[in-house]
C-alpha atoms as a PDB file:
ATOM      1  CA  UNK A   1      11.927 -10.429   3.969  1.00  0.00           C
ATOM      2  CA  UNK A   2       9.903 -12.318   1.532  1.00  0.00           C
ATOM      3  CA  UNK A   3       7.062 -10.180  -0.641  1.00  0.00           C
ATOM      4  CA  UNK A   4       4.433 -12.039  -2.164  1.00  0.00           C
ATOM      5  CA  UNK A   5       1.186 -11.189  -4.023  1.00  0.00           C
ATOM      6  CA  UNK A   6      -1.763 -12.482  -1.846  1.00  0.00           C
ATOM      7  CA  UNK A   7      -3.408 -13.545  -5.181  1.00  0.00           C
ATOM      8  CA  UNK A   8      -0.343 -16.234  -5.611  1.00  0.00           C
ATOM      9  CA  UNK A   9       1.285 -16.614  -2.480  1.00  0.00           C
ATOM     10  CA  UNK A  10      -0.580 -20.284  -1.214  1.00  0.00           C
ATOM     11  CA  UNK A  11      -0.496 -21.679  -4.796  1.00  0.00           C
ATOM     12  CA  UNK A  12       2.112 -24.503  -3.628  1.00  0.00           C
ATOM     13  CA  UNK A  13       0.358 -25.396  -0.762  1.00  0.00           C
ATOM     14  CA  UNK A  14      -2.603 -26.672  -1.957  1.00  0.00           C
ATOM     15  CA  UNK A  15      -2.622 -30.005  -1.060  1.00  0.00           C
ATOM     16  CA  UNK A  16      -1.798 -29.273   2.472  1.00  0.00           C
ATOM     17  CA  UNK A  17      -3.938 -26.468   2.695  1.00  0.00           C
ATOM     18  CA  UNK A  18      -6.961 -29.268   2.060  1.00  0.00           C
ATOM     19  CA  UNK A  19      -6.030 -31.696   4.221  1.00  0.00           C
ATOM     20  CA  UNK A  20      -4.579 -30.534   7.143  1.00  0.00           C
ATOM     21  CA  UNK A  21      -6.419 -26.668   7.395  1.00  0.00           C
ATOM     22  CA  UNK A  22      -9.185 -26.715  10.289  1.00  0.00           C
ATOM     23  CA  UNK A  23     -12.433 -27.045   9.175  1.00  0.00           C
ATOM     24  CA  UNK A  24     -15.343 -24.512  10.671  1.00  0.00           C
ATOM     25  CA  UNK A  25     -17.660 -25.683  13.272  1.00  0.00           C
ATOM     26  CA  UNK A  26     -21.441 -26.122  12.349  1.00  0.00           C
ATOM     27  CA  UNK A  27     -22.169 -23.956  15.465  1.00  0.00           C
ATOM     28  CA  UNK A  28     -21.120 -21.145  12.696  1.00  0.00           C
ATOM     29  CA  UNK A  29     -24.411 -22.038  10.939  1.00  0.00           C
ATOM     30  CA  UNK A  30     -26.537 -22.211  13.697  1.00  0.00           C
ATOM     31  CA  UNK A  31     -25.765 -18.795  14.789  1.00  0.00           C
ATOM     32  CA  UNK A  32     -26.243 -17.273  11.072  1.00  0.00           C
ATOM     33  CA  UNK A  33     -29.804 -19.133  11.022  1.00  0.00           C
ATOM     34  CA  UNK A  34     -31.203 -17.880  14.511  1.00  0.00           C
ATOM     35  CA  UNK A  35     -29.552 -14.764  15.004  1.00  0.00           C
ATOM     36  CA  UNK A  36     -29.122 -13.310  11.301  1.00  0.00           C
ATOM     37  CA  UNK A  37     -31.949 -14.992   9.059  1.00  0.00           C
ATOM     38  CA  UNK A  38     -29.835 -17.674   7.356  1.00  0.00           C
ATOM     39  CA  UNK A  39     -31.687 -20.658   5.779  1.00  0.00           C
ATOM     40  CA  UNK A  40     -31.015 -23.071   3.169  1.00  0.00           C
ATOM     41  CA  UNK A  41     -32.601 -21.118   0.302  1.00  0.00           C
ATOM     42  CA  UNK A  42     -29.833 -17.876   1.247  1.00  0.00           C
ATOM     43  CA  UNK A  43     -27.315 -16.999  -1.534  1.00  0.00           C
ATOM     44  CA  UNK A  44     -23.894 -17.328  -0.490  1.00  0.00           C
ATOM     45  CA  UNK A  45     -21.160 -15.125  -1.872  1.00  0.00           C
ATOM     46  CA  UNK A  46     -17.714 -16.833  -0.482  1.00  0.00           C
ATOM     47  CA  UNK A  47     -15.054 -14.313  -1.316  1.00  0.00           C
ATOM     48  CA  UNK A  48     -11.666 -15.918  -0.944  1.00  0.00           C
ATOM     49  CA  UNK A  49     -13.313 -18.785  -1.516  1.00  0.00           C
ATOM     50  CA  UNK A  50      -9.545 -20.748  -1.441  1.00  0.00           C
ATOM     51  CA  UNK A  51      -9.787 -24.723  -1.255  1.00  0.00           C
ATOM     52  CA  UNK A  52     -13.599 -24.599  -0.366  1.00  0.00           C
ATOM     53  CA  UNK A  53     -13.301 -24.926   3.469  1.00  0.00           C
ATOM     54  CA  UNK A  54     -15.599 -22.433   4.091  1.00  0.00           C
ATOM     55  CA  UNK A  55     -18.052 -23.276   1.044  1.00  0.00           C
ATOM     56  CA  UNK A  56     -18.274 -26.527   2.255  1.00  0.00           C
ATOM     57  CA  UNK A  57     -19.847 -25.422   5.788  1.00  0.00           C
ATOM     58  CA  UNK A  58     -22.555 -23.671   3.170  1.00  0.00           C
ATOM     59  CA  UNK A  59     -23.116 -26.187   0.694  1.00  0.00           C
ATOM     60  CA  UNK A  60     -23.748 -29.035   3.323  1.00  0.00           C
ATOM     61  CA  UNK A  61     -26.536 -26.141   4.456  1.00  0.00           C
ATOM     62  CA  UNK A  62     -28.391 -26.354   1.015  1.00  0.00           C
ATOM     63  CA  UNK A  63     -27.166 -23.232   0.276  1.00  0.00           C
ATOM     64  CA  UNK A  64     -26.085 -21.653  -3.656  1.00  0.00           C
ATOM     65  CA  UNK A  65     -22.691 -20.824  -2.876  1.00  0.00           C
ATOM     66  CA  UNK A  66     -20.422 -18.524  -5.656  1.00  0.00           C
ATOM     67  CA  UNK A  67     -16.930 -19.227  -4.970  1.00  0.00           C
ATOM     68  CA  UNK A  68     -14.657 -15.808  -5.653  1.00  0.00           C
ATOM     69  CA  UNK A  69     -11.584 -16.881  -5.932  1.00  0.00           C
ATOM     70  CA  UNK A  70      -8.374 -15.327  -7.781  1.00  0.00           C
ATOM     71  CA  UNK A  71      -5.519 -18.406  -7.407  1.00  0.00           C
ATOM     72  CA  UNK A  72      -5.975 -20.822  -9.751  1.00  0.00           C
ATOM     73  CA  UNK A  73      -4.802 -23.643  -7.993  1.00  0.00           C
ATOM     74  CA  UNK A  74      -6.453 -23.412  -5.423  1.00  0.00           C
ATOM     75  CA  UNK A  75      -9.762 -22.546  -7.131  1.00  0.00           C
ATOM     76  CA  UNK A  76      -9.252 -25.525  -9.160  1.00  0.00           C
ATOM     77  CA  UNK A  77      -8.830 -27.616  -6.039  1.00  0.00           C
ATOM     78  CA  UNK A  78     -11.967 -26.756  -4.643  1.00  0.00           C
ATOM     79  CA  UNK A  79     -13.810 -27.456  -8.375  1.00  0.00           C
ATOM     80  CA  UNK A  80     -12.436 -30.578  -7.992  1.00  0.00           C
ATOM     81  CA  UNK A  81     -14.031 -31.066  -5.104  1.00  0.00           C
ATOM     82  CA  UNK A  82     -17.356 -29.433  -5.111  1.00  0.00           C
ATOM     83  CA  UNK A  83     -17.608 -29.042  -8.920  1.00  0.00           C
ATOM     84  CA  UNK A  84     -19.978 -31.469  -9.293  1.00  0.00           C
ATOM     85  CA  UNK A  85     -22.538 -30.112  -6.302  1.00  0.00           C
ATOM     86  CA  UNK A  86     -25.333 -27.988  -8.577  1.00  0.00           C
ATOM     87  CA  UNK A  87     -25.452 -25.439  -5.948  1.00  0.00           C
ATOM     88  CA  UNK A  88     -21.638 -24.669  -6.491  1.00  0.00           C
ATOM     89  CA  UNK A  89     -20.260 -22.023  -8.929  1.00  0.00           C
ATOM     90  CA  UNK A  90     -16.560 -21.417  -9.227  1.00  0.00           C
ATOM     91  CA  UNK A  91     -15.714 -18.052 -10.264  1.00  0.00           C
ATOM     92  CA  UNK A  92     -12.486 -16.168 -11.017  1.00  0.00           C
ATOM     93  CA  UNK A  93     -12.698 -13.223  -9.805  1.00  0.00           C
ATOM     94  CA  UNK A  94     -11.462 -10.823  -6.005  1.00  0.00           C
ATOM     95  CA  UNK A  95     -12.820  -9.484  -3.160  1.00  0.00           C
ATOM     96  CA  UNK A  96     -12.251  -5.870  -4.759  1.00  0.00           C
ATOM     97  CA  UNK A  97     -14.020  -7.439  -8.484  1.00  0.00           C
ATOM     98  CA  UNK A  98     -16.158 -10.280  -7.868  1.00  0.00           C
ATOM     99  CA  UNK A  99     -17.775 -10.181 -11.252  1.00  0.00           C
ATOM    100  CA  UNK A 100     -21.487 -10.910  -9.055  1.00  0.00           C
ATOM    101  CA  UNK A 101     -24.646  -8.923 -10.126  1.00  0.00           C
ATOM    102  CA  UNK A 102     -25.682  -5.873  -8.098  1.00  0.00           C
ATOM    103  CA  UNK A 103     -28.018  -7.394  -5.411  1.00  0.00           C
ATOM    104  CA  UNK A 104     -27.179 -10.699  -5.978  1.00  0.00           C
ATOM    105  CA  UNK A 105     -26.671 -12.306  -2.580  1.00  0.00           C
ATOM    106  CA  UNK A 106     -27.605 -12.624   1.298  1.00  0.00           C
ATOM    107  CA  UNK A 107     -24.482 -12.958   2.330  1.00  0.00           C
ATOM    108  CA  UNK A 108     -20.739 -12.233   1.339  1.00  0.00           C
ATOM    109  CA  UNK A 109     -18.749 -14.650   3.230  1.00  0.00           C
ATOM    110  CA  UNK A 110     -15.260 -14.127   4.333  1.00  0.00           C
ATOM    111  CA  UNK A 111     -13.269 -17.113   5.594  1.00  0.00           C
ATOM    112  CA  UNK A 112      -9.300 -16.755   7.006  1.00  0.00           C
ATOM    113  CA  UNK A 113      -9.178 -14.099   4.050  1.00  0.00           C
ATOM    114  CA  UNK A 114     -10.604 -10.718   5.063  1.00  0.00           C
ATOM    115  CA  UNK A 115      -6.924  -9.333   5.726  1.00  0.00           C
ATOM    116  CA  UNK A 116      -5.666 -10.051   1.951  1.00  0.00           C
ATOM    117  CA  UNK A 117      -8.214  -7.527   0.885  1.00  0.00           C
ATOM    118  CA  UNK A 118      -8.019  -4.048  -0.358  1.00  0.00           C
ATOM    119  CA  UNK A 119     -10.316  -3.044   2.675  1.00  0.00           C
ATOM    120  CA  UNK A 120     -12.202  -0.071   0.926  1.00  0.00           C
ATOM    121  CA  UNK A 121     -12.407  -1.239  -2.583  1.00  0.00           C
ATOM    122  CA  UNK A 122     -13.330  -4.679  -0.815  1.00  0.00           C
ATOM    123  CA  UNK A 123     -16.221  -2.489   0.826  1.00  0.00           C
ATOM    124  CA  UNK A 124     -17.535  -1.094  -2.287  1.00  0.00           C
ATOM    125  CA  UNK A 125     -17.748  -4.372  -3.902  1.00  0.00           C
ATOM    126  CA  UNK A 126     -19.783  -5.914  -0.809  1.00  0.00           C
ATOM    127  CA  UNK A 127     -22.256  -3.347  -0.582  1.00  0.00           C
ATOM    128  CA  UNK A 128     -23.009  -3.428  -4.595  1.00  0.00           C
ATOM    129  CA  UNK A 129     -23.183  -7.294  -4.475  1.00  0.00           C
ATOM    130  CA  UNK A 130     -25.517  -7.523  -1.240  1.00  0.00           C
ATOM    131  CA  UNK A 131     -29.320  -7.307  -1.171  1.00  0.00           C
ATOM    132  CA  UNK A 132     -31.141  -4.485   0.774  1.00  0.00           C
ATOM    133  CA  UNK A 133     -30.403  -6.281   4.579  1.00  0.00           C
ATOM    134  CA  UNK A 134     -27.674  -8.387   3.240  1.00  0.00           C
ATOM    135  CA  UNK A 135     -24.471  -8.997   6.058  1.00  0.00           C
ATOM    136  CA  UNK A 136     -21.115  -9.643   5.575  1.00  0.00           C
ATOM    137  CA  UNK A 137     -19.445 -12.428   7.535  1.00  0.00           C
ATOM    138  CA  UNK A 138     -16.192 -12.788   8.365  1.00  0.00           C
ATOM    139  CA  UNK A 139     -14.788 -15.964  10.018  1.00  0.00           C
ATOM    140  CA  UNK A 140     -11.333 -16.941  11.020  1.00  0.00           C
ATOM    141  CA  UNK A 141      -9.887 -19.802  12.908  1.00  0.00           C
ATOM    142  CA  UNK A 142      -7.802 -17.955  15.341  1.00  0.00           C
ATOM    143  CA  UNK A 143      -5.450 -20.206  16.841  1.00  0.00           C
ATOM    144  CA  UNK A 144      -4.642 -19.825  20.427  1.00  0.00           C
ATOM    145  CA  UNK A 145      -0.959 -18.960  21.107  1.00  0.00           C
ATOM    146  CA  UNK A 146      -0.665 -19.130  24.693  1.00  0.00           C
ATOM    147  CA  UNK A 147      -3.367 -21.701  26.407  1.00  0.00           C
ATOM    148  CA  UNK A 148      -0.993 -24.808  26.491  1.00  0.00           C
ATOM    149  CA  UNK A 149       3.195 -25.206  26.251  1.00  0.00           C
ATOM    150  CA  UNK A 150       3.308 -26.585  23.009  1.00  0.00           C
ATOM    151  CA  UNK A 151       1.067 -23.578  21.684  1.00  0.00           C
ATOM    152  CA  UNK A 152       3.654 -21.333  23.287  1.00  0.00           C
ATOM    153  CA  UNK A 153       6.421 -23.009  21.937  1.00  0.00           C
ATOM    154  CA  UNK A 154       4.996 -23.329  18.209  1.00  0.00           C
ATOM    155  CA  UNK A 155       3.927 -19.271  18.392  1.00  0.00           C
ATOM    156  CA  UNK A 156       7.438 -18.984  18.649  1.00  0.00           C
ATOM    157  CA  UNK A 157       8.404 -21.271  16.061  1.00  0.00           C
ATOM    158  CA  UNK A 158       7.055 -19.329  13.584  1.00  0.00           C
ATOM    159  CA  UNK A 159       7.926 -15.664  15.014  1.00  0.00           C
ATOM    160  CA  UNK A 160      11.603 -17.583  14.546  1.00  0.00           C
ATOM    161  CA  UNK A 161      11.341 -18.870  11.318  1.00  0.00           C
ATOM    162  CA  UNK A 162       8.419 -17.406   9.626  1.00  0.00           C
ATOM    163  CA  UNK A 163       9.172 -15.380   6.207  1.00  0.00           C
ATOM    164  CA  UNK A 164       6.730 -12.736   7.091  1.00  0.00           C
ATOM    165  CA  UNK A 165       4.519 -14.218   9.626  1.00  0.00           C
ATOM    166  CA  UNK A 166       4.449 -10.875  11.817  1.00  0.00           C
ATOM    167  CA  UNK A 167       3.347  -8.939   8.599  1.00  0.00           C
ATOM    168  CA  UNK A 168       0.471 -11.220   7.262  1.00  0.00           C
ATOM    169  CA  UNK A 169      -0.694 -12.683  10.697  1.00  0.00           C
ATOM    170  CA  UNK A 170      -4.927 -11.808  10.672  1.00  0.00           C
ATOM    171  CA  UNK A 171      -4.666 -11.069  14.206  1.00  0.00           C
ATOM    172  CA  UNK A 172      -3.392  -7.406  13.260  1.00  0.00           C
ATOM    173  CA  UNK A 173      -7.384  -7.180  12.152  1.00  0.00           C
ATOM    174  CA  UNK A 174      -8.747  -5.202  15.423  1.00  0.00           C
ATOM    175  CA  UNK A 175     -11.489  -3.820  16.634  1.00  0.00           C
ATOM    176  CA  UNK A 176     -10.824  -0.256  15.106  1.00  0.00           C
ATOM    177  CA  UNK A 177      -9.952  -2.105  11.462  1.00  0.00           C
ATOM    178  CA  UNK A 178     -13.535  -3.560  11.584  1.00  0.00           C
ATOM    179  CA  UNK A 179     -15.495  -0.559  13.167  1.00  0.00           C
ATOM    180  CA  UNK A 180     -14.214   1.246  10.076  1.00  0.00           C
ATOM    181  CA  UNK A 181     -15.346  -1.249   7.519  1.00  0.00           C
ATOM    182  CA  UNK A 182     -19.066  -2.187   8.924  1.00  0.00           C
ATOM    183  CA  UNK A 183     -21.474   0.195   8.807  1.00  0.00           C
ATOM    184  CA  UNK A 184     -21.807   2.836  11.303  1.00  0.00           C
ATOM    185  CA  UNK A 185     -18.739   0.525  13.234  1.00  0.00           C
ATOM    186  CA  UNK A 186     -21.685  -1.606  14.362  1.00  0.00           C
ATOM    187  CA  UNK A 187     -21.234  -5.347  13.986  1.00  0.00           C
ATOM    188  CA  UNK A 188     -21.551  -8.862  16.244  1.00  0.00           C
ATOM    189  CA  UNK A 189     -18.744 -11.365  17.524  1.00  0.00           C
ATOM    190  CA  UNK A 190     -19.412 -14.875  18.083  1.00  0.00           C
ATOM    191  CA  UNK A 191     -16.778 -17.240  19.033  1.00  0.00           C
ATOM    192  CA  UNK A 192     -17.206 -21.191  18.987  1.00  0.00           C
ATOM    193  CA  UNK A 193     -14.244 -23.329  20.015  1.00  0.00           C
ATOM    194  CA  UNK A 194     -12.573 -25.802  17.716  1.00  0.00           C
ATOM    195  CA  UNK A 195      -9.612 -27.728  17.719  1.00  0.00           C
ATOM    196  CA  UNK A 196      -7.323 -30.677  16.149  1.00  0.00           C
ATOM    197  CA  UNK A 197      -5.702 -34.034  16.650  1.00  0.00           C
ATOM    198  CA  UNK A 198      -2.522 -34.320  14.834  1.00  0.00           C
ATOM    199  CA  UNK A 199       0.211 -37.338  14.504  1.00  0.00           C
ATOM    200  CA  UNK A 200       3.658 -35.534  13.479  1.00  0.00           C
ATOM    201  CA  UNK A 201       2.940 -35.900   9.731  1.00  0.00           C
ATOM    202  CA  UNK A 202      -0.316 -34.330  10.108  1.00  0.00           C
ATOM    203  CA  UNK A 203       1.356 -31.292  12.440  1.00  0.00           C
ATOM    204  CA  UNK A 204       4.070 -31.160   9.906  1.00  0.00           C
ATOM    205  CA  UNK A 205       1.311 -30.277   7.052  1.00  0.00           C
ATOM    206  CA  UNK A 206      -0.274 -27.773   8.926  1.00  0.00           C
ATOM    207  CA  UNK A 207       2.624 -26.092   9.331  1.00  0.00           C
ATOM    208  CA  UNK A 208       3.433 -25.516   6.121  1.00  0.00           C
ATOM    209  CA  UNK A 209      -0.046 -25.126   4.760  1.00  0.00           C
ATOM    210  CA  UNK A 210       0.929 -21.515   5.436  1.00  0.00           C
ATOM    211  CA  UNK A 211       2.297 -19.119   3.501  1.00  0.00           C
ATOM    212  CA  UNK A 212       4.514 -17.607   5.986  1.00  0.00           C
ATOM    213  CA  UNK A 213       6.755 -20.879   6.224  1.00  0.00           C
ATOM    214  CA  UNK A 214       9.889 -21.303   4.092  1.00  0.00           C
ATOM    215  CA  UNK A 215       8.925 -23.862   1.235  1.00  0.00           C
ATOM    216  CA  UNK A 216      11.592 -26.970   0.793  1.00  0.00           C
ATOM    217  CA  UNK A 217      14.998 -25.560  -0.478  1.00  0.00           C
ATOM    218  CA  UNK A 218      14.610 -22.220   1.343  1.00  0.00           C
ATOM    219  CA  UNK A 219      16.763 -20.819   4.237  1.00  0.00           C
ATOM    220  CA  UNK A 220      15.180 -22.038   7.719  1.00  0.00           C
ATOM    221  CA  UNK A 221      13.152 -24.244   5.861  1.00  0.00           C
ATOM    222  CA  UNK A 222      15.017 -27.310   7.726  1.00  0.00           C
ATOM    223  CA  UNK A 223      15.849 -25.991  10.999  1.00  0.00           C
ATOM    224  CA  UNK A 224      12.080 -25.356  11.159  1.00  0.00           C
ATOM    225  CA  UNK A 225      11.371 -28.704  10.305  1.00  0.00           C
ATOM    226  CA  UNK A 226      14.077 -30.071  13.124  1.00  0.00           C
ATOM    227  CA  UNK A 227      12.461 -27.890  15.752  1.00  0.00           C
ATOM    228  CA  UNK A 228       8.976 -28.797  15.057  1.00  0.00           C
ATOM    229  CA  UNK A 229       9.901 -32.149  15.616  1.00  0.00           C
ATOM    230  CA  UNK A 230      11.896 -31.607  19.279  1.00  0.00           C
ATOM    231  CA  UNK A 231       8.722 -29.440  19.680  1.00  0.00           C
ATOM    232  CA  UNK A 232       6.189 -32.501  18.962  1.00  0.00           C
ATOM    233  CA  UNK A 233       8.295 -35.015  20.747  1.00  0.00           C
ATOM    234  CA  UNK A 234       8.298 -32.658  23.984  1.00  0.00           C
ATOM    235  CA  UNK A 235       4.183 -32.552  24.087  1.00  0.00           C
ATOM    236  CA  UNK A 236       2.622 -35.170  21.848  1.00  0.00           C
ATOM    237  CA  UNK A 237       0.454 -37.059  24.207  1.00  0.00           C
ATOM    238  CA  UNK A 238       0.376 -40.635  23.204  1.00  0.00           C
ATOM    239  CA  UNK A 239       1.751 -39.529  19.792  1.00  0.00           C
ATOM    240  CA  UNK A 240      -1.149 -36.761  19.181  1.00  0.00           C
ATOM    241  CA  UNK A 241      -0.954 -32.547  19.416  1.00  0.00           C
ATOM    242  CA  UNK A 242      -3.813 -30.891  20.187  1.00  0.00           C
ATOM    243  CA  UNK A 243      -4.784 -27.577  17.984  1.00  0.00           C
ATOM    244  CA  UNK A 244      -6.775 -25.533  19.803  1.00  0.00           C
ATOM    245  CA  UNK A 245      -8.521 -22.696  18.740  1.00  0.00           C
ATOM    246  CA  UNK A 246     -11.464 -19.951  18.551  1.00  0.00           C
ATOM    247  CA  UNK A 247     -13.551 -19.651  16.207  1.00  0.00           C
ATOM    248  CA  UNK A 248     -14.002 -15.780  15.851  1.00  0.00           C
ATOM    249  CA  UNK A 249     -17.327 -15.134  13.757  1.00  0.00           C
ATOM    250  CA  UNK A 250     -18.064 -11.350  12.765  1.00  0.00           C
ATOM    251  CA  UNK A 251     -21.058 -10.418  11.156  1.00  0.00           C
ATOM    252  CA  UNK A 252     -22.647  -6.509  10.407  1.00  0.00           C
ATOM    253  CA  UNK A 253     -23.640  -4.364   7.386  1.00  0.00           C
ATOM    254  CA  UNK A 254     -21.612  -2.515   4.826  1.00  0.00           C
ATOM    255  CA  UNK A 255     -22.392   0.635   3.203  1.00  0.00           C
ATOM    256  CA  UNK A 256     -21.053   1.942  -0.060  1.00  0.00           C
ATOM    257  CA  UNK A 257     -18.175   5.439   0.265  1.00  0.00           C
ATOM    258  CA  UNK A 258     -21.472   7.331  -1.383  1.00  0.00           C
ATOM    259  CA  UNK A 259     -23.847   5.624   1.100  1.00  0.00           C
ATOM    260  CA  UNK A 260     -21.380   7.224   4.051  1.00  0.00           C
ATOM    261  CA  UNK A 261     -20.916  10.432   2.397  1.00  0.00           C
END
């Protein structure tokens, strides 16, 4: 089974990882703003920060948003995209270290990253960097794995070839895993649907924007890419795939381990 350090493990994906990774619905925003008190003059503290998908959703908001992020490349991917944008500051640093100021920002923002984390260090670090009232958010793209034929089929793809999809998949991130980390295991769940349209290139890329694929030169790394295309030329539909999934948002407070003691 492959190991790999979370901190290095999508560093030669990048450029799939930025184009072909699903984007987050502006429905996300819409919730934080009536339901949680998020405007355009909230600090943003996007931990995992990756490519900049979910930075993105908060710069187009108006929104200062300090990008924690510990791979380079893809920390310098999202610099060069959002590097010029005043509001954006790239910073090297983890979920467990952020190198933030105490009290620094309304929000801590995790997106598609909250299970690489050290969960209790990870807590510690959230409540230091948050403001009296601040909230944690945690968003994922959860793809469906059941609602259509070819989501069946491509669930099993990767249970087939997948290095250590099983181990890594966010979905092992339950209700009992976030009860423990929010504050007094109170928090809220929105979901918003999203979805995409891929040709086979595009379905190819998203494939192996994930780290649980076998990179080119690998063992299954062909047979994976054989079957994905018998897979795409069983269901494309007037040569598209269709993506679907939910758009799980979580939002509560943390406390610090002295807080809770």
């Amino acid at each position: 089974m492959k190991t790999m350090d979370p901190k290095t493990r999508f560093s030669n994906r990048v450029e799939h990882y930025i184009r072909y990774r699903p984007r987050y619905p502006e429905e996300v925003i819409r919730i934080l703003e009536k339901e949680f008190g998020l405007t355009d003059e909230s600090v943003i503290a996007d931990i995992g920060s990756g490519t900049g998908i979910s930075s993105e959703l908060f710069l187009h908001n108006g929104n200062v948003v300090f990008a924690v992020e510990p791979n380079a490349e893809m920390r310098h991917a999202a610099e060069r995209q959002f590097g010029s944008d005043p509001r954006f500051f790239s910073i090297a640093g983890t979920a467990e270290e952020s190198t933030l100021e105490p009290a620094s920002v309304h929000f801590v923002v995790a997106g598609q990253a909250f299970h690489w984390f050290d969960q209790q260090k990870e807590r510690e670090e959230f409540a230091r960097i948050l403001k009296p009232e601040g909230r944690v958010v945690l968003i994922w793209n959860d793809r469906q794995i059941d609602s259509t034929p070819f989501l069946q089929e491509y669930e099993q793809l990767l249970k087939r070839y997948g290095t250590d999809y099983q181990q890594v998949d966010h979905k092992r991130i339950d209700a009992n895993v976030l009860a423990t980390f929010f504050a007094g295991g109170e928090y809220v769940e929105r979901t918003v649907p999203n979805e995409q349209l891929f040709q086979y290139d595009g379905l190819e890329g998203r494939l192996f924007s994930s780290s649980y694929t076998p990179s080119e030169g690998e063992p299954g790394y062909q047979p994976m890419k054989t079957t994905l295309r018998q897979i795409f030329e069983r269901y494309n539909e007037n040569g598209f795939i269709r993506f679907v999934y939910d758009t799980r948002v979580f939002v509560g407070q943390v406390s610090s381990f002295r807080e809770r003691a």
